[in-house]
N, C-alpha and C. Protein backbone atom coordinates (compact mmCIF):
# COMPACT_ATOMS: atom_id res chain seq x y z
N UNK A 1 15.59 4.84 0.47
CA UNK A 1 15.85 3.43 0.65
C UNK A 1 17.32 3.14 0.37
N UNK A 2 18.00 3.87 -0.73
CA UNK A 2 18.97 3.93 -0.95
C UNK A 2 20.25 3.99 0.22
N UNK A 3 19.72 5.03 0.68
CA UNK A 3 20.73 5.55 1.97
C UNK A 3 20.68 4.48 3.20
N UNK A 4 19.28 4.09 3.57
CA UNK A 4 19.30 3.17 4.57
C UNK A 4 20.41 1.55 3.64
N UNK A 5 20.08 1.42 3.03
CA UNK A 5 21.49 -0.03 2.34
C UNK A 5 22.75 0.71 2.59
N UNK A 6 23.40 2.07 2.32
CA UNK A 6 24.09 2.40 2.59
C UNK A 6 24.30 2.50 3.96
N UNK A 7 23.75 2.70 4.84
CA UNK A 7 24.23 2.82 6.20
C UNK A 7 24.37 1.27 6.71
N UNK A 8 23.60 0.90 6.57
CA UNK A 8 23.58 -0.80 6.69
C UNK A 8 25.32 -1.85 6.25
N UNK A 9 25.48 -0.53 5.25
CA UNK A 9 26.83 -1.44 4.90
C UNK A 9 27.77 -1.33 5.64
N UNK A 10 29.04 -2.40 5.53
CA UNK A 10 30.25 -2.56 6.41
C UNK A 10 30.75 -0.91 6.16
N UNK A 11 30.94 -0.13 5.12
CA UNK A 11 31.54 0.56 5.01
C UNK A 11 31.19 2.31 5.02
N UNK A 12 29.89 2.00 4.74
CA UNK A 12 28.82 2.99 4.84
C UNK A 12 29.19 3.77 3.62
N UNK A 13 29.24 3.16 2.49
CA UNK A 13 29.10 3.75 1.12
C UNK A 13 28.11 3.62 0.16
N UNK A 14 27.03 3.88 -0.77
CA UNK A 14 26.70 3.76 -1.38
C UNK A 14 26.93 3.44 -2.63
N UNK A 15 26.94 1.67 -2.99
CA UNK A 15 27.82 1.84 -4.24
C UNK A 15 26.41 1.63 -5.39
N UNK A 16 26.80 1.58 -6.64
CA UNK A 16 25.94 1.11 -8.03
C UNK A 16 25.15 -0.10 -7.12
N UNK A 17 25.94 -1.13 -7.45
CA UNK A 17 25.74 -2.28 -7.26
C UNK A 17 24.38 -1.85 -5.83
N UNK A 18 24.18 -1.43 -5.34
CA UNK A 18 22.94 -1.34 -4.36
C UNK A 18 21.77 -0.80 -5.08
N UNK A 19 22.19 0.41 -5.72
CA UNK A 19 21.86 1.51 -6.58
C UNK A 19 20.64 0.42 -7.14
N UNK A 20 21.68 -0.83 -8.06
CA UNK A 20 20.84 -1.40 -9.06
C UNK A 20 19.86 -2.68 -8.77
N UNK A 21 20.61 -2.99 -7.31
CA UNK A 21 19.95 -4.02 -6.22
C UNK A 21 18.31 -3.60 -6.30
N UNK A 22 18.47 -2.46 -5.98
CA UNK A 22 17.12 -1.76 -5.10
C UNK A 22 16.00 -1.16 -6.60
N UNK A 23 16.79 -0.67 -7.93
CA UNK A 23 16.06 -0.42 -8.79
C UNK A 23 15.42 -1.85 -9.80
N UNK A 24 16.47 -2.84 -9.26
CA UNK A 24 15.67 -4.64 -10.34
C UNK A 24 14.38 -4.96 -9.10
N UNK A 25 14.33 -4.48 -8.12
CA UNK A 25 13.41 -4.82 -6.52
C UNK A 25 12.10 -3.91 -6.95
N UNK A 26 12.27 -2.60 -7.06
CA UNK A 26 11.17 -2.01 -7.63
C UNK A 26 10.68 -2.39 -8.95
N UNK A 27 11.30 -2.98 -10.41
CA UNK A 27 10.73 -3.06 -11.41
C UNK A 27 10.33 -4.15 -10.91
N UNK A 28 10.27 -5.43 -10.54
CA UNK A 28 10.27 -6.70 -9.96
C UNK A 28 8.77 -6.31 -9.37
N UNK A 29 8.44 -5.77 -8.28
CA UNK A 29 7.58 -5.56 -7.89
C UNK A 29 6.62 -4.82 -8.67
N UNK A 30 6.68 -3.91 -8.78
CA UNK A 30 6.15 -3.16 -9.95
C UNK A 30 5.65 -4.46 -11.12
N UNK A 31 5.97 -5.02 -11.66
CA UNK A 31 5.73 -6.29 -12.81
C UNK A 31 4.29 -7.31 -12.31
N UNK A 32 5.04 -7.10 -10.80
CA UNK A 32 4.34 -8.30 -9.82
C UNK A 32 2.83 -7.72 -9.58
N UNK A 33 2.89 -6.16 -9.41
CA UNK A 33 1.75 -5.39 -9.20
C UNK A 33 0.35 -5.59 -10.49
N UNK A 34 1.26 -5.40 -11.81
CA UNK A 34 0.63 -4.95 -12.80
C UNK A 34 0.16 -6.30 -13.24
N UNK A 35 0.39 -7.51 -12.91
CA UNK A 35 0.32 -8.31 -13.07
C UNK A 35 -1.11 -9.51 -12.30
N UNK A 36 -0.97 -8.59 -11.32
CA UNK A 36 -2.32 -9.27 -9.88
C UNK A 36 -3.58 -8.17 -10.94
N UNK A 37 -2.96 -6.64 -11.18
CA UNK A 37 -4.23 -5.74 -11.51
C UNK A 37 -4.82 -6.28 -12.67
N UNK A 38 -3.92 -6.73 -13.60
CA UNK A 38 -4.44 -7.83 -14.87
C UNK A 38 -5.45 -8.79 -14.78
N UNK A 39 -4.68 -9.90 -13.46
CA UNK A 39 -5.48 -10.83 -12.77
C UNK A 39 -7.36 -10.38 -12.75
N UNK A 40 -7.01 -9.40 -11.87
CA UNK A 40 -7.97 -8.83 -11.00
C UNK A 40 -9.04 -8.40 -12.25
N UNK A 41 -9.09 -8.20 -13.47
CA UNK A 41 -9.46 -7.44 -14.16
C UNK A 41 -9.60 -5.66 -14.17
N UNK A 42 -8.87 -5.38 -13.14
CA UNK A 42 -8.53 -4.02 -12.92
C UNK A 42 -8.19 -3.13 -14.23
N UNK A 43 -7.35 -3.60 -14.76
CA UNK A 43 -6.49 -3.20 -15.91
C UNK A 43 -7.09 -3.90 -17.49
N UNK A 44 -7.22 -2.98 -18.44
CA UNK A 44 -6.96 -4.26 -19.87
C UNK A 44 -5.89 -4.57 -20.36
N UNK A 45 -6.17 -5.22 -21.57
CA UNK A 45 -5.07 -5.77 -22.32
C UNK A 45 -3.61 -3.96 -22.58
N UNK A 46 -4.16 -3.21 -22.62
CA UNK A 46 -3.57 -1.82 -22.61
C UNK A 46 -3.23 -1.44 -21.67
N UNK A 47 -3.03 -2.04 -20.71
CA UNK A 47 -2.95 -1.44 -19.40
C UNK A 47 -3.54 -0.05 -18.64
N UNK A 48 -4.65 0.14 -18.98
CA UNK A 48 -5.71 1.37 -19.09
C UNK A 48 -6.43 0.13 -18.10
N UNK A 49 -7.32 1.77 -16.93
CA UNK A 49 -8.40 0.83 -16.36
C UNK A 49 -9.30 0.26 -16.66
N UNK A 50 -10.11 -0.83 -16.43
CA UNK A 50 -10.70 -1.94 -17.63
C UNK A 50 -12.19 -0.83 -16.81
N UNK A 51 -12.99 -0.99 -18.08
CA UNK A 51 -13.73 -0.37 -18.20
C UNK A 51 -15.34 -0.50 -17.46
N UNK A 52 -14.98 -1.93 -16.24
CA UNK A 52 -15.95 -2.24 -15.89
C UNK A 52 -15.35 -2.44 -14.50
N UNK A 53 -14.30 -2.20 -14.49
CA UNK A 53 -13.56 -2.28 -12.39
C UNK A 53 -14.16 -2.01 -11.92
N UNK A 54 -15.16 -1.08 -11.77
CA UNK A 54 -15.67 -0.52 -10.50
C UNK A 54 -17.25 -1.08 -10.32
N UNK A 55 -17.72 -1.99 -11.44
CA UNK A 55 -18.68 -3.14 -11.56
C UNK A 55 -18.52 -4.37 -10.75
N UNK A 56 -16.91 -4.68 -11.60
CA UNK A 56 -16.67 -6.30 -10.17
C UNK A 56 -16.62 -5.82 -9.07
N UNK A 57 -16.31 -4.23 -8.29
CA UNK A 57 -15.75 -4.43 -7.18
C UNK A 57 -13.84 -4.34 -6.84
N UNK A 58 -13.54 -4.46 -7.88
CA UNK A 58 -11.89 -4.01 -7.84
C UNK A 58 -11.45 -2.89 -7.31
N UNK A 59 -12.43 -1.84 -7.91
CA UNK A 59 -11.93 -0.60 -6.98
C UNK A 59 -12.78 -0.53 -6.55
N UNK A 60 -12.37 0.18 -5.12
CA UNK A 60 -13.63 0.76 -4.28
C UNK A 60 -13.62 2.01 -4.45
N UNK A 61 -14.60 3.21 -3.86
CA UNK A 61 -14.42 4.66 -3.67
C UNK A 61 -13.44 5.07 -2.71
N UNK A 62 -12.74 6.25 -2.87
CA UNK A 62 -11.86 6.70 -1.22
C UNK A 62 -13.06 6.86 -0.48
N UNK A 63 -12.31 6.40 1.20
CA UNK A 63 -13.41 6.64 2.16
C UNK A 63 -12.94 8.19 2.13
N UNK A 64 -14.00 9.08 2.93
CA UNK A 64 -13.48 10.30 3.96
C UNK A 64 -12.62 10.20 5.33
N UNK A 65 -12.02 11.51 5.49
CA UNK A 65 -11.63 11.21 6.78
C UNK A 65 -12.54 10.88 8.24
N UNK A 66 -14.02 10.87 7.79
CA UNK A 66 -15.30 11.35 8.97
C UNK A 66 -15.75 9.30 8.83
N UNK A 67 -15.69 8.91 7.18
CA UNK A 67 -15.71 7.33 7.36
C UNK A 67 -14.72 6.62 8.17
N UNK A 68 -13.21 7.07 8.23
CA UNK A 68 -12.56 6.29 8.45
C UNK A 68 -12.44 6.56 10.03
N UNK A 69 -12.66 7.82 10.75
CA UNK A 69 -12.52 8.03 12.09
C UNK A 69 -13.86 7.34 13.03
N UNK A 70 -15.29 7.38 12.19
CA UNK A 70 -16.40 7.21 12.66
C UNK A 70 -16.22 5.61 13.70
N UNK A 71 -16.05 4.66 12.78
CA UNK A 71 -15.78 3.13 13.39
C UNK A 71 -14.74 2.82 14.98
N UNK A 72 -13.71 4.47 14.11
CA UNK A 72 -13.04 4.03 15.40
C UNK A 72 -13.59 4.81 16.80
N UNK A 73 -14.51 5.84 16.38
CA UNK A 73 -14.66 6.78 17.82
C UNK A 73 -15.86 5.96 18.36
N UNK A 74 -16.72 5.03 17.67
CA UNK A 74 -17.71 4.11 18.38
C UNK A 74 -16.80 3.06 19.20
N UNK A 75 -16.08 2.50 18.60
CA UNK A 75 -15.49 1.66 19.25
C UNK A 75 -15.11 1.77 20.41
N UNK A 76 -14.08 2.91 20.38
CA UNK A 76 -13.89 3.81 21.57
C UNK A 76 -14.55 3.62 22.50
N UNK A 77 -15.92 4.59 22.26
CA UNK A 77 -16.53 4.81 23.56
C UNK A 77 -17.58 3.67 24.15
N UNK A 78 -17.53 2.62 22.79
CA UNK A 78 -18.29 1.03 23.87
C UNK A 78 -17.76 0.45 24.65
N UNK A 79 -16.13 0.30 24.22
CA UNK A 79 -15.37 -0.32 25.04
C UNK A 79 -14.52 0.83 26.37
N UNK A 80 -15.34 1.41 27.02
CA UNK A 80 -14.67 2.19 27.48
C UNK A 80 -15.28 2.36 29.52
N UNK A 81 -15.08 2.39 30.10
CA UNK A 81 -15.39 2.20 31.75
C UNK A 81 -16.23 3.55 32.24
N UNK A 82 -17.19 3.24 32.97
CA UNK A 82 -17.83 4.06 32.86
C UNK A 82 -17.15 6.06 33.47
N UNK A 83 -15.96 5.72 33.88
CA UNK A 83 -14.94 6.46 34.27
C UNK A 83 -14.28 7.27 32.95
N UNK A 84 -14.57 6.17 31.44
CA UNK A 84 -13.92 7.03 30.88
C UNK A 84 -12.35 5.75 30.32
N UNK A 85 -12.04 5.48 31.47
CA UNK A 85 -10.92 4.59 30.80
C UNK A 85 -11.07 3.04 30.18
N UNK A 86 -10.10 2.93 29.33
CA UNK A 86 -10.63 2.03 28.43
C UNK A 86 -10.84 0.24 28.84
N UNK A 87 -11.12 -0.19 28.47
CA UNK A 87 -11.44 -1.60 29.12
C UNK A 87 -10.08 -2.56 29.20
């Protein structure tokens, strides 16, 4: 990310001053993150996962790669001409 501000600049240097642009942007966000997971009850007062997240629904399980392809290869072939090409 660094390098892309650098190229971006008039001069194409990388100075601090971007350096520290881009590292107050990540803690910033980062703050903003830990802060919704709080919300959310994701997290406790420790910032450890709260011990009942996966009760409300906060986290879900990872899908597989066979869940996440399945939806799309139906889709596919409903919307598709009887030729084969797509609608």
């Amino acid at each position: 990310m660094e390098m892309a501000a650098a190229y971006a600049s008039e001069d194409g240097v990388l100075t601090e001053a971007m350096i520290e642009a881009r590292v107050d942007e990540a803690v910033r966000q980062h703050q903003q993150k830990m802060d919704w997971l709080h919300g959310e009850g994701v997290l406790d007062n420790t910032g450890r996962l709260a011990p009942d997240a996966h009760a409300k629904g906060s986290i879900t399980p990872a899908l597989t790669a066979q869940e996440v392809l399945s939806p799309r290869q139906e889709v596919t072939s409903e919307q598709s001409k009887p030729d084969g090409t797509p609608v």
